[in-house]
C-alpha atoms as a PDB file:
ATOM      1  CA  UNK A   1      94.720 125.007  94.196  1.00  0.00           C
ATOM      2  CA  UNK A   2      97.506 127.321  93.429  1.00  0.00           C
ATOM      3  CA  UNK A   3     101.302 125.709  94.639  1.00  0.00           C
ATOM      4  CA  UNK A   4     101.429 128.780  97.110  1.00  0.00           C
ATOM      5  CA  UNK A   5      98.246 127.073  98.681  1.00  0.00           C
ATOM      6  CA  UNK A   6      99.454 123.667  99.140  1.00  0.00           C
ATOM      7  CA  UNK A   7     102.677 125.028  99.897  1.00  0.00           C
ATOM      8  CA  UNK A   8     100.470 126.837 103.172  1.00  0.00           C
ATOM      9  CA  UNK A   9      98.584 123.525 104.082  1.00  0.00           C
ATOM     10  CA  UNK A  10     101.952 121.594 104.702  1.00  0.00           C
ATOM     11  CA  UNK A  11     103.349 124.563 106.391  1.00  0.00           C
ATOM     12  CA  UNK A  12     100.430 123.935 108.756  1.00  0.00           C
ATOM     13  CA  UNK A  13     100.680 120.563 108.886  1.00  0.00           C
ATOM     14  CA  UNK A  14     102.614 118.075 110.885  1.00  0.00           C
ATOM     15  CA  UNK A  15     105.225 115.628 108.718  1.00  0.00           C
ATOM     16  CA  UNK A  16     103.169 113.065 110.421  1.00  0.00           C
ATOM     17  CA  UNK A  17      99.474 112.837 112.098  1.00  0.00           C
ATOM     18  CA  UNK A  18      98.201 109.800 113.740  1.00  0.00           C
ATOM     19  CA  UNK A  19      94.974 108.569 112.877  1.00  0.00           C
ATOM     20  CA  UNK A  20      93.042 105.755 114.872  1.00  0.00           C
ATOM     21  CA  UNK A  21      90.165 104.048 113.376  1.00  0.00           C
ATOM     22  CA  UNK A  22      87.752 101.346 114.757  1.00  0.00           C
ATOM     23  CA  UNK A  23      84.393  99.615 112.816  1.00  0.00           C
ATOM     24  CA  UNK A  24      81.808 102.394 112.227  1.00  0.00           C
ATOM     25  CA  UNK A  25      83.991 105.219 113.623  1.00  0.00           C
ATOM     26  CA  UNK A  26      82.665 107.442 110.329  1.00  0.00           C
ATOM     27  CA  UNK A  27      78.595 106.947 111.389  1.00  0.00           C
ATOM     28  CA  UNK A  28      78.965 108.719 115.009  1.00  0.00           C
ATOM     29  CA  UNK A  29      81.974 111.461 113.305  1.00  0.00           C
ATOM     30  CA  UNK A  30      79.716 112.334 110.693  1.00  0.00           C
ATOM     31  CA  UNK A  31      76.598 112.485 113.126  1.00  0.00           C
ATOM     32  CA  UNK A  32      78.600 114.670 115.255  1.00  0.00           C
ATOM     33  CA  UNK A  33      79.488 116.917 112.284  1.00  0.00           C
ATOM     34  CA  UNK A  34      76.075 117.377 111.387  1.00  0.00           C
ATOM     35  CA  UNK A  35      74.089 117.707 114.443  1.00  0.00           C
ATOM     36  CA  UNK A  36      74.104 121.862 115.179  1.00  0.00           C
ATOM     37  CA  UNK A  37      73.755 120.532 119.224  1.00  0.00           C
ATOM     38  CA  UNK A  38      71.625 118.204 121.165  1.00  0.00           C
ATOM     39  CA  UNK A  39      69.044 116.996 118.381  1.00  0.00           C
ATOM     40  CA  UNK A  40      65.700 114.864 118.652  1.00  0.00           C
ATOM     41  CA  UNK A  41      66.260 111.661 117.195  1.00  0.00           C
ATOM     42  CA  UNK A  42      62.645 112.522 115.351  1.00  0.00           C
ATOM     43  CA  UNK A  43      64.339 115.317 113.426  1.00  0.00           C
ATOM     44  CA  UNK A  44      67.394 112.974 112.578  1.00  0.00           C
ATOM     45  CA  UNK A  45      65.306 110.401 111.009  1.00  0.00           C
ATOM     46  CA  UNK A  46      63.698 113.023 108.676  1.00  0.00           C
ATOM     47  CA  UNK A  47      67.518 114.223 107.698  1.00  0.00           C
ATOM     48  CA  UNK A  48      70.592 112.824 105.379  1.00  0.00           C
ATOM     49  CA  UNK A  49      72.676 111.290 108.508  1.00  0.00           C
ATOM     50  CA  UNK A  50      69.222 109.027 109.560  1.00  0.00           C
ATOM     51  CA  UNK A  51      71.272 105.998 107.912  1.00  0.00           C
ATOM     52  CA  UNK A  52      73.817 106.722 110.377  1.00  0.00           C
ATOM     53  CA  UNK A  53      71.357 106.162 113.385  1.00  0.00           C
ATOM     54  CA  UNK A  54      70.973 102.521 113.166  1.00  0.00           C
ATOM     55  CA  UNK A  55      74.598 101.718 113.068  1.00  0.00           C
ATOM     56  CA  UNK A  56      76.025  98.993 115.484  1.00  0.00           C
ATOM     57  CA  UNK A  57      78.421 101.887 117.024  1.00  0.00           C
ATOM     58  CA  UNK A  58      75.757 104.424 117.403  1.00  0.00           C
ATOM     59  CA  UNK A  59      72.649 102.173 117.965  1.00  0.00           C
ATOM     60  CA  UNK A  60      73.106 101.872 121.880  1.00  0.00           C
ATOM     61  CA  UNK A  61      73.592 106.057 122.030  1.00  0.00           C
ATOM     62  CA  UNK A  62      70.229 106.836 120.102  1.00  0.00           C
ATOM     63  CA  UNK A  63      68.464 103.274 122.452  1.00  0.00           C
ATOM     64  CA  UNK A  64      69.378 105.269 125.704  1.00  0.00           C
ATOM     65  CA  UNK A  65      68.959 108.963 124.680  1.00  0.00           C
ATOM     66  CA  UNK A  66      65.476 109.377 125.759  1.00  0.00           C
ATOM     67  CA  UNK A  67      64.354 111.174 122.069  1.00  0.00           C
ATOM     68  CA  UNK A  68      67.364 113.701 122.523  1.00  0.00           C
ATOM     69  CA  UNK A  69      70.321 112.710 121.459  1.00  0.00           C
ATOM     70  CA  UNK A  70      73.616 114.730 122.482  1.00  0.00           C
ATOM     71  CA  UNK A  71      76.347 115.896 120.226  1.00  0.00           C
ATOM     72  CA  UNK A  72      79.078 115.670 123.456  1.00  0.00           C
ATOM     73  CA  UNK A  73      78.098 111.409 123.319  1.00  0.00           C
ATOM     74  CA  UNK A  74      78.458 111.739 119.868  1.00  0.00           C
ATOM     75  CA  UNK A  75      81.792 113.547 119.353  1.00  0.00           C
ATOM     76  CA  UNK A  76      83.145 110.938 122.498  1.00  0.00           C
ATOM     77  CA  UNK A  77      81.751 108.219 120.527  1.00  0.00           C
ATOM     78  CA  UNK A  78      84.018 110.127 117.257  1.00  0.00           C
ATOM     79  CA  UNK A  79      87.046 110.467 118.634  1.00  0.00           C
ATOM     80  CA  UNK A  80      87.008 107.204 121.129  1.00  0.00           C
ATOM     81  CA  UNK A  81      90.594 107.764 122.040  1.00  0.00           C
ATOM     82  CA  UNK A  82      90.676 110.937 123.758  1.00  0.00           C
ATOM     83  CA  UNK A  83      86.647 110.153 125.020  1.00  0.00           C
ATOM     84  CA  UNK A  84      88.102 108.778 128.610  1.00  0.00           C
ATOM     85  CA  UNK A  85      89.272 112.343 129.411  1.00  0.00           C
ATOM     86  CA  UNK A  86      85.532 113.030 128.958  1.00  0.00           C
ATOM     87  CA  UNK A  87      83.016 113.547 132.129  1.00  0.00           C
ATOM     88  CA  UNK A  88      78.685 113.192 132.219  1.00  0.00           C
ATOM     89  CA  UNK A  89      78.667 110.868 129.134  1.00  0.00           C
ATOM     90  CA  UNK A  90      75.522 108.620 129.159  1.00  0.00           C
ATOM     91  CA  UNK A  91      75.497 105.047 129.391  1.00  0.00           C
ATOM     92  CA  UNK A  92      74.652 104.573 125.776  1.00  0.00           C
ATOM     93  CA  UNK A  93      77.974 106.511 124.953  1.00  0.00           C
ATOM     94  CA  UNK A  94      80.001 104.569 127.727  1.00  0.00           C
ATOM     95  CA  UNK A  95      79.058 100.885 125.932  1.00  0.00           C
ATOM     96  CA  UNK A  96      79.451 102.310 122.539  1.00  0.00           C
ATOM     97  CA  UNK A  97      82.738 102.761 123.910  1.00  0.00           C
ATOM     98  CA  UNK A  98      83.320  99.997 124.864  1.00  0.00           C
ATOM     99  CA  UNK A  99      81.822  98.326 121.917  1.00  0.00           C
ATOM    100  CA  UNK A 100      84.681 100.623 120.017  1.00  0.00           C
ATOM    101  CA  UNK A 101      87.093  99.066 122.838  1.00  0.00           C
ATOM    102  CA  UNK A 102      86.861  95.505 122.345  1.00  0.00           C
ATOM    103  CA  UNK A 103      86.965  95.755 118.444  1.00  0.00           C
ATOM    104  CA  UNK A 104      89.730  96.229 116.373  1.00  0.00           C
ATOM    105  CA  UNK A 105      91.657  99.255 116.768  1.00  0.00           C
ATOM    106  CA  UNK A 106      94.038 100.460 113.995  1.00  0.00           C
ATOM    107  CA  UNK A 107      96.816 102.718 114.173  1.00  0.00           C
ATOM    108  CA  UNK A 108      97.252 104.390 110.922  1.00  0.00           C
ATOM    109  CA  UNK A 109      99.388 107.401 110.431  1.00  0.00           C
ATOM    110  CA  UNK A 110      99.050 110.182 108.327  1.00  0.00           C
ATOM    111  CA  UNK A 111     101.305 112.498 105.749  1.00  0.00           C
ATOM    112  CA  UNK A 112     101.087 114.681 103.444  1.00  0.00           C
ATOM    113  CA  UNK A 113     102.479 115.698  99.679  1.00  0.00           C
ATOM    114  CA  UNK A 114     101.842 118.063  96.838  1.00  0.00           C
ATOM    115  CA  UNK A 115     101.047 116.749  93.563  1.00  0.00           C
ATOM    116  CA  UNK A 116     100.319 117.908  89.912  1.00  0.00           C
ATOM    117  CA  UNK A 117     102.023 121.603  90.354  1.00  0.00           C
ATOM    118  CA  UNK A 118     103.705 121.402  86.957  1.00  0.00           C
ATOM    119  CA  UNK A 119     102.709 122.262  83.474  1.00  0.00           C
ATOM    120  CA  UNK A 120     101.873 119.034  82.405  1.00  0.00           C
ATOM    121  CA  UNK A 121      98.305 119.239  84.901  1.00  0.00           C
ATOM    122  CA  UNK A 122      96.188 117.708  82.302  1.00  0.00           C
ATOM    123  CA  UNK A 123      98.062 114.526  82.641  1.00  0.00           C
ATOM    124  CA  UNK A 124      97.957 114.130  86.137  1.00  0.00           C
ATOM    125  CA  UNK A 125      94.232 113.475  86.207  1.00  0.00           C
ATOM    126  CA  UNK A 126      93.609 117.179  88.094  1.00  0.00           C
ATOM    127  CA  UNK A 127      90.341 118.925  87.670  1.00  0.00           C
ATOM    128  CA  UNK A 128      92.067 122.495  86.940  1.00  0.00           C
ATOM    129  CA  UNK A 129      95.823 124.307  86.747  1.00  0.00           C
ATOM    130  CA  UNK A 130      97.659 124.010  89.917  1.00  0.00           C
ATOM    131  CA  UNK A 131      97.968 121.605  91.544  1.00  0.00           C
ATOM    132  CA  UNK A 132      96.391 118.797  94.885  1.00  0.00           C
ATOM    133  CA  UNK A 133      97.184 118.614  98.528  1.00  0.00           C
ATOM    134  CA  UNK A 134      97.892 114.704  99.237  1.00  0.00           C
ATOM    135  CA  UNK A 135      96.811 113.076 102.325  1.00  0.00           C
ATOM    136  CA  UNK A 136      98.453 109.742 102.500  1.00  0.00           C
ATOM    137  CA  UNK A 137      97.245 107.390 104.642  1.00  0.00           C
ATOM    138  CA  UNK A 138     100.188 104.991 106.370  1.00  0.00           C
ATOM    139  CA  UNK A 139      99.494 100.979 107.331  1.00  0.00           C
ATOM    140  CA  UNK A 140      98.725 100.421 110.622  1.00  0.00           C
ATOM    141  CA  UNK A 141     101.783  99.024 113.004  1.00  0.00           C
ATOM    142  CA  UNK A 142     100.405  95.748 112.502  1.00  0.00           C
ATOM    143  CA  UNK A 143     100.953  95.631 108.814  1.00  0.00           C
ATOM    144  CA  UNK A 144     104.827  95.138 109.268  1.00  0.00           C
ATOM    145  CA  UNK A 145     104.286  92.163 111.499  1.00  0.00           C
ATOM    146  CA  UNK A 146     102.023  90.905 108.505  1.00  0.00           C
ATOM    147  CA  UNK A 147     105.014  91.659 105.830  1.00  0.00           C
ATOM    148  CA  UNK A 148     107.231  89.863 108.005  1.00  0.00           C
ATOM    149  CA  UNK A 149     105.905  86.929 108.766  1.00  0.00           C
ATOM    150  CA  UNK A 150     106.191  86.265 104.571  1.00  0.00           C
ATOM    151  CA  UNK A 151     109.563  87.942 103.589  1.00  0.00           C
ATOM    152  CA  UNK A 152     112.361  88.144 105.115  1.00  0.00           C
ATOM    153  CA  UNK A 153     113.932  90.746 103.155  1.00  0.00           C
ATOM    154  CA  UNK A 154     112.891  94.164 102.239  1.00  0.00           C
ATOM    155  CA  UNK A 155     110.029  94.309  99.335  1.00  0.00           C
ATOM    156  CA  UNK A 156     108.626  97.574  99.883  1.00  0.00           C
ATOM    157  CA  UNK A 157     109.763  99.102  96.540  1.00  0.00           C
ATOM    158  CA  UNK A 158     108.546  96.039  95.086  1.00  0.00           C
ATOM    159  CA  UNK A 159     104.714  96.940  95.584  1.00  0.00           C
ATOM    160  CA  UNK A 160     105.229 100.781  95.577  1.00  0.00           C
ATOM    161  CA  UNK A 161     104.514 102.813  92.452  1.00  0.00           C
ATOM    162  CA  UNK A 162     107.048 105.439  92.847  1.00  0.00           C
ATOM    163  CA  UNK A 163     105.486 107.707  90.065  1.00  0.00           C
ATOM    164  CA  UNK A 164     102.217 108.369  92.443  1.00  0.00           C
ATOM    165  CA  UNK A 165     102.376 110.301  95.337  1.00  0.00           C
ATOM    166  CA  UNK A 166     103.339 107.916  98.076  1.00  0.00           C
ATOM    167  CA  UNK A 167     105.585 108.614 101.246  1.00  0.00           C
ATOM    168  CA  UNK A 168     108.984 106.894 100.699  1.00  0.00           C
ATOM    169  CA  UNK A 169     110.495 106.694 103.636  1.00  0.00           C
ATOM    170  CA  UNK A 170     108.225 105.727 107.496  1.00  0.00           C
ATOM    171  CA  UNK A 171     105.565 103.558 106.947  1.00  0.00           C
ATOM    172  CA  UNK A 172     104.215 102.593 103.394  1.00  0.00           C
ATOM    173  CA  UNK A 173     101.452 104.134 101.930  1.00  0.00           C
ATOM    174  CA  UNK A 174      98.381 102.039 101.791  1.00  0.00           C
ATOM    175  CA  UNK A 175      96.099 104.614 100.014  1.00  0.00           C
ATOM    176  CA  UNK A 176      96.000 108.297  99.579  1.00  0.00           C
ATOM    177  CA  UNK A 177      93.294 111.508  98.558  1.00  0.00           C
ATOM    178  CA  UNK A 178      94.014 113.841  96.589  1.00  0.00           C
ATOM    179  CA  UNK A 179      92.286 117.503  97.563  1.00  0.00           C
ATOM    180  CA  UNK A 180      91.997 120.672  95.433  1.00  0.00           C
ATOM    181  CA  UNK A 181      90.999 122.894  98.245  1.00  0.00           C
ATOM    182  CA  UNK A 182      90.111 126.505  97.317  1.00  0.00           C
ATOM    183  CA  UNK A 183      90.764 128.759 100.304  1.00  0.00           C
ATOM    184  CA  UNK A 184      88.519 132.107  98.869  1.00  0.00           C
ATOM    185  CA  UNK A 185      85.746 129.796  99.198  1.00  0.00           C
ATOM    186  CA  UNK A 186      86.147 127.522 101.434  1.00  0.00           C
ATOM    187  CA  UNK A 187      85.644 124.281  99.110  1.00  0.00           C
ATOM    188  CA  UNK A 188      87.142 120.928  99.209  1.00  0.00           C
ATOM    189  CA  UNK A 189      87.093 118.622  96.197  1.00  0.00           C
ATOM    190  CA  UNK A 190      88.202 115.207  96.868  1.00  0.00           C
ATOM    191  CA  UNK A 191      89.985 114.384  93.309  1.00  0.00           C
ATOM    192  CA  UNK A 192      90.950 110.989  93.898  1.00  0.00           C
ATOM    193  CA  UNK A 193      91.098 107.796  96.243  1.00  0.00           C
ATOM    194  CA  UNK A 194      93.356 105.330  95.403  1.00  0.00           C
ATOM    195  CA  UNK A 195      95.828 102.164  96.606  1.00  0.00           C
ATOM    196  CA  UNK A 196      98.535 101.260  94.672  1.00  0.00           C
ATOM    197  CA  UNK A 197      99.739  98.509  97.562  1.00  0.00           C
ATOM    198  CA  UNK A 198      96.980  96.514  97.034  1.00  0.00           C
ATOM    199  CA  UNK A 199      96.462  96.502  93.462  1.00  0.00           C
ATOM    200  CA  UNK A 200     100.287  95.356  92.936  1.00  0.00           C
ATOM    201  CA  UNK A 201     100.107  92.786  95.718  1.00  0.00           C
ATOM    202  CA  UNK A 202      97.748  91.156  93.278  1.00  0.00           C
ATOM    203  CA  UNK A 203      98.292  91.355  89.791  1.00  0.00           C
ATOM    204  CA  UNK A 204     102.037  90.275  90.845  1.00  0.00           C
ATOM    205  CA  UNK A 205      99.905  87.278  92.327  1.00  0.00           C
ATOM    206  CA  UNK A 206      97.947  87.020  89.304  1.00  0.00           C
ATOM    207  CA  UNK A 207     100.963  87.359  86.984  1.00  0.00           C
ATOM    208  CA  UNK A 208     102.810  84.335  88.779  1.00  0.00           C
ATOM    209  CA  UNK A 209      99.554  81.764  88.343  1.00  0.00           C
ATOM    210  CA  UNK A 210      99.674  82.176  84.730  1.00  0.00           C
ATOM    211  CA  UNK A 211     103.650  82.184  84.348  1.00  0.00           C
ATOM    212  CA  UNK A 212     105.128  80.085  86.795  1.00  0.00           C
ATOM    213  CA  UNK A 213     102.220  78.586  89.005  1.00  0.00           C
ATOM    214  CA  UNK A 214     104.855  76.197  91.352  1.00  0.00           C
ATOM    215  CA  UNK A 215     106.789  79.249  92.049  1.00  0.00           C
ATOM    216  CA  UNK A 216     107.993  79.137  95.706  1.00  0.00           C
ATOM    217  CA  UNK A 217     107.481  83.149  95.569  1.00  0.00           C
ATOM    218  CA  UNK A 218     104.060  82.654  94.314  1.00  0.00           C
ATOM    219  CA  UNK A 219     103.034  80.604  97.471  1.00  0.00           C
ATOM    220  CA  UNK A 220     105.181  83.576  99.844  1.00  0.00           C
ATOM    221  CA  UNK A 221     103.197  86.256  97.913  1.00  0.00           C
ATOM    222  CA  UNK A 222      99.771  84.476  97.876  1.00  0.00           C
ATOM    223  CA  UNK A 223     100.142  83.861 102.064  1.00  0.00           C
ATOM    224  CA  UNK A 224     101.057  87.602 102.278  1.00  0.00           C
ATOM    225  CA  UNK A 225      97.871  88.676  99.936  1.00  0.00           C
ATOM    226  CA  UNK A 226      95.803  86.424 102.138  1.00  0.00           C
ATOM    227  CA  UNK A 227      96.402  88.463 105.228  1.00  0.00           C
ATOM    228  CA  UNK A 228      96.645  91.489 103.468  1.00  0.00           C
ATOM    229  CA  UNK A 229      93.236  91.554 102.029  1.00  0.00           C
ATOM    230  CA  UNK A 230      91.723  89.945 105.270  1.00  0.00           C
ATOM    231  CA  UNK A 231      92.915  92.897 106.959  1.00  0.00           C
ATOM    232  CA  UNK A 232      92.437  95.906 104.579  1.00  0.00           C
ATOM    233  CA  UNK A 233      91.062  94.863 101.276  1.00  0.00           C
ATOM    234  CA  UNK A 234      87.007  95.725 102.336  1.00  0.00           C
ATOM    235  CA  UNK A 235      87.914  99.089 104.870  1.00  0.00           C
ATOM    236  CA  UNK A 236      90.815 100.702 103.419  1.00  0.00           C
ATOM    237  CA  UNK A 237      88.846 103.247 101.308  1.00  0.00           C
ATOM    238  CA  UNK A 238      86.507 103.943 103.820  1.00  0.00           C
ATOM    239  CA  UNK A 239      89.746 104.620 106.614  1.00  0.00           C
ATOM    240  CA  UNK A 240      91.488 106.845 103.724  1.00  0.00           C
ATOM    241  CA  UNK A 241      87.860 109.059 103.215  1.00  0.00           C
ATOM    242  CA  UNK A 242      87.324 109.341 107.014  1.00  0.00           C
ATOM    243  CA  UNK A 243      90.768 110.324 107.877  1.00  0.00           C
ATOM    244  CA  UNK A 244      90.641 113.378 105.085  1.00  0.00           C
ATOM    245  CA  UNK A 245      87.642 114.503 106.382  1.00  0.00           C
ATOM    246  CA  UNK A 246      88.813 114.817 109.603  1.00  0.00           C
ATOM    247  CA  UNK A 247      92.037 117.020 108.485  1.00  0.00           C
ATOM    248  CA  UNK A 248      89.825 118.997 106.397  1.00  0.00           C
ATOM    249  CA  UNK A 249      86.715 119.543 108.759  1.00  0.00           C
ATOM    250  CA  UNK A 250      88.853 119.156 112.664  1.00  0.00           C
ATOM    251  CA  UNK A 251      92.050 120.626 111.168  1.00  0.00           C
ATOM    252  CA  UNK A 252      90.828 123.444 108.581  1.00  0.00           C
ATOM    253  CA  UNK A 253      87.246 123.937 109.366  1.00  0.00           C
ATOM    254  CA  UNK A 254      86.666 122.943 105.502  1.00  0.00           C
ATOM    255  CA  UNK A 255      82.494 121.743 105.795  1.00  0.00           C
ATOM    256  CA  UNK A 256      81.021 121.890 102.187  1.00  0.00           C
ATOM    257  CA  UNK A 257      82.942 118.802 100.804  1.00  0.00           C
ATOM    258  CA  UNK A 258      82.492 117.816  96.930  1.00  0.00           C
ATOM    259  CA  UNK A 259      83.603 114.543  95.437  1.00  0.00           C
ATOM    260  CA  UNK A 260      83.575 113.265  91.363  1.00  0.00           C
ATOM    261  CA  UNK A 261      80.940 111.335  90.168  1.00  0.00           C
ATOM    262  CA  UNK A 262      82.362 108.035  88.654  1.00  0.00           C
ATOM    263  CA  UNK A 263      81.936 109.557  84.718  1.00  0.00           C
ATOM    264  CA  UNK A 264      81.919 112.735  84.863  1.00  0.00           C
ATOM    265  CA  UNK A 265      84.872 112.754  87.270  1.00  0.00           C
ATOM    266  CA  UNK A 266      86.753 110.837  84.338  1.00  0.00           C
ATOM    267  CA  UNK A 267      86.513 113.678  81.910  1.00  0.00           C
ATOM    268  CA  UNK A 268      87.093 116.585  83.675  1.00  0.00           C
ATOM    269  CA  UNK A 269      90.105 114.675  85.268  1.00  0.00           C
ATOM    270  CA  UNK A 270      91.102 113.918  81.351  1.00  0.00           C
ATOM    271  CA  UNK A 271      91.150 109.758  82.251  1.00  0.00           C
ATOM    272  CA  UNK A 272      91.615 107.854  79.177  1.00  0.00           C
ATOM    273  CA  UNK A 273      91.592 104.405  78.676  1.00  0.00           C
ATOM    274  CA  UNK A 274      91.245 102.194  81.952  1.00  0.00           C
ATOM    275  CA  UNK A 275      88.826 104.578  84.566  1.00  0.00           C
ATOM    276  CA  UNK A 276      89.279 103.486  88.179  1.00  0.00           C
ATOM    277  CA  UNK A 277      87.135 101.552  90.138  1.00  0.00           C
ATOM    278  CA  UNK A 278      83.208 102.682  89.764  1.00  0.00           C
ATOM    279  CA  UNK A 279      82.418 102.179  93.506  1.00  0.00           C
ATOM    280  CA  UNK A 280      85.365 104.267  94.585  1.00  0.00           C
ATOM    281  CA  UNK A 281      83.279 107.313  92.965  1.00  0.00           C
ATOM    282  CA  UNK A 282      79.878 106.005  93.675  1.00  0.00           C
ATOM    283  CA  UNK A 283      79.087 103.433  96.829  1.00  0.00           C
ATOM    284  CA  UNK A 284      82.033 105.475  99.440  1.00  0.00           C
ATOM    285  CA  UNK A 285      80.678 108.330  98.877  1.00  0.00           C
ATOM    286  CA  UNK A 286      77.036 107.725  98.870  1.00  0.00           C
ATOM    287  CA  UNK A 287      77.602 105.379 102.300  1.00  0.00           C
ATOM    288  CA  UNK A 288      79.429 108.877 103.781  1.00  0.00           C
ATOM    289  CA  UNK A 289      75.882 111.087 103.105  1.00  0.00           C
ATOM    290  CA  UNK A 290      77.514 112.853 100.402  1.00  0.00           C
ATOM    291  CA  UNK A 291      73.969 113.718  98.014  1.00  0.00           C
ATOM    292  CA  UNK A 292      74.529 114.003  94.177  1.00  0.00           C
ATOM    293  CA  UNK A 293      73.732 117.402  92.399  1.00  0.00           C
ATOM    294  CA  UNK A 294      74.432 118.625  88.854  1.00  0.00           C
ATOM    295  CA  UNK A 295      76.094 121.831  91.067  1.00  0.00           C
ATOM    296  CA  UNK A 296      79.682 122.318  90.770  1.00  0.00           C
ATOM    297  CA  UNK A 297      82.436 123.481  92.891  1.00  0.00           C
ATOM    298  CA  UNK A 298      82.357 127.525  92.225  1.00  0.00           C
ATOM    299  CA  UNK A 299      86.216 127.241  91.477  1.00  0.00           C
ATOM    300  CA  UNK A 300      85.326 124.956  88.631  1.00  0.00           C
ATOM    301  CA  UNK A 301      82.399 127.120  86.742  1.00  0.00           C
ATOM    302  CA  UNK A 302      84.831 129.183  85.065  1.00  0.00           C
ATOM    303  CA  UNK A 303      87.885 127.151  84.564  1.00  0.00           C
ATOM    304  CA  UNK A 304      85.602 124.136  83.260  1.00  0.00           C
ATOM    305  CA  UNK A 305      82.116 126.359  81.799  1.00  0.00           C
ATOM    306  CA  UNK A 306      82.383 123.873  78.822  1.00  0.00           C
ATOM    307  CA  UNK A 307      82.954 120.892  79.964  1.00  0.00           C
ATOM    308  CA  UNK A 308      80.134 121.696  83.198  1.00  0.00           C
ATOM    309  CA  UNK A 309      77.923 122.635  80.294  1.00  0.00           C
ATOM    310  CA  UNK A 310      78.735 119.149  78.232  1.00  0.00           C
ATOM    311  CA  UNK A 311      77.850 117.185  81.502  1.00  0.00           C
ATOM    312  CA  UNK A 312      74.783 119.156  82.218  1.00  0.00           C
ATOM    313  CA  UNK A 313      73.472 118.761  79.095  1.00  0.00           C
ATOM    314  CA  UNK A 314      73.212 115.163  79.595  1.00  0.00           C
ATOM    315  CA  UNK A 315      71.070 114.836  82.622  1.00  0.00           C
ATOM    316  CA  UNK A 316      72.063 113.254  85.795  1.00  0.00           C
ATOM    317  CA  UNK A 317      74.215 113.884  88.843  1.00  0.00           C
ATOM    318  CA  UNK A 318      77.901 115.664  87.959  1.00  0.00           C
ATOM    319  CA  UNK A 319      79.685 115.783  91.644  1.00  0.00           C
ATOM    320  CA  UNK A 320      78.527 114.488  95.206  1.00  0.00           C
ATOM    321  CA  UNK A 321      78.421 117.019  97.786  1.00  0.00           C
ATOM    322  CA  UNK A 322      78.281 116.798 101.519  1.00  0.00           C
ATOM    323  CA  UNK A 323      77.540 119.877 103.667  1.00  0.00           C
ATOM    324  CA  UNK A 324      78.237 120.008 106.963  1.00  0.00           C
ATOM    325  CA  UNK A 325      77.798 123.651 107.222  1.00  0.00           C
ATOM    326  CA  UNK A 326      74.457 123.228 109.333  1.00  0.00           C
END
């Protein structure tokens, strides 16, 4: 997307958005997404979102629909913080509420940041000239009672990569997506997911085992991974892919959604050496009902005609799509 683009986005944008997630909150979003209105559960089961039926969150909706289920249970089900300002939701809604109640809530918070507007595009692992919006997805409150509770004095720079596009100042960045959005169209392509916190949290951990295993830091740092990864290690990507499709569907009315495949994605985003994790680019966005295809993103064709055609040539799946446009 062209700098004037993402330029418009953050113009649109708040500096901050909050963003509230609970255990299965992406099966009844995405249901809601897809559904065109009231649907028979019959007709679900024969579509993409079926996996999405059987889902501990939604399971009690579809039990206590009757055959129908409604898209106003489903969107209170979606958006469970706003859904007590909601009237004539069905009992199946009302426990999945509750379910969504009792569990555990997070409090994330959203911002946003350019990246990859400069010359040098080919290095920053972009898919074409221009540049990528950034949606960067903040630690819950909690995490700073975590971080505390194993240093007393400030470390954030010491597991921040300040090269990548991470939010200095409010709360750290636990992950962030990178979009190329083209606006003629109306396409999304998710470039990237990714977690630096993480990923530094442990190979410092790592690093300290093999150099100076009865370090006092290395037994702060291993309590503070502990908790960390109990909390965030398994969800995280899943939180940072439901949050951008929420800005892009609820905030821009963005509904045909692409995302890489794990090798092709590497060499049209010119990755060399060390790719990122397979399951980033395979397993989130398979258990989101994106659908492979050897279709591109129409901004691509003509920007990438060779290296489409290269990819093509070799059989198999070259991006994951998911449509919502129904």
């Amino acid at each position: 997307m062209t700098p004037e683009d993402i330029s418009l986005f953050r113009q649109v944008l708040p500096e901050t958005m909050p963003f509230y997630h609970y255990t299965d909150r992406h099966s009844a979003w995405l249901l809601a997404q897809a559904m065109p209105g009231d649907a028979p559960v019959r007709a679900l089961r024969q579509s993409p979102m079926a996996r999405f039926l059987d889902r501990p969150l939604v399971r009690p909706v579809v039990a206590g629909c009757g055959g129908t289920l409604r898209q106003r249970d489903m969107v209170a089900v979606a958006h469970a913080g706003r859904a007590m300002r909601m009237d004539g939701l069905s009992t199946g809604a009302m426990a999945a509420l509750e379910t969504a109640y009792a569990g555990v809530w997070r409090d994330h918070e959203l911002s946003f940041a350019s990246w990859g507007t400069g010359r040098d595009w080919a290095w920053k692992q972009i898919s074409r000239a221009g540049g990528n919006l950034v949606v960067q997805l903040g630690f819950p409150s909690e995490h700073a009672a975590i971080l505390g509770r194993h240093f007393k004095a400030p470390v954030r720079k010491t597991f921040e990569v300040p090269s990548h596009p991470i939010r200095e100042q409010g709360r750290p960045t636990l992950a962030w997506v990178r979009l190329d959005i083209d606006l003629a169209t109306g396409v999304a392509l998710i470039e990237e997911v990714q977690s630096d916190w993480l990923r530094e949290v442990r190979w410092q951990a790592e690093y300290l085992r093999a150099r100076d295993p009865q370090s006092r830091h290395l037994k702060t740092l291993e309590g503070y991974e502990a908790g960390l990864r109990a909390a965030y290690a398994k969800g995280w990507a899943e939180v940072a892919l439901l949050a951008t499709l929420s800005v892009l569907v609820d905030e821009f009315g963005l509904r045909d959604i692409w995302m890489h495949q794990p090798g092709p994605g590497a060499m049209l985003k010119h990755i060399r050496g060390v790719h990122p994790p397979r399951s980033l680019y395979s397993d989130l966005p398979k258990s989101f009902g994106f659908r492979p295809t050897q279709d591109a993103p129409a901004f691509l064709e003509r920007p990438r005609r060779k290296a489409l055609k290269a990819l093509r040539a070799k059989g198999g799946p070259v991006f994951w799509r998911l449509d919502l446009r129904s």
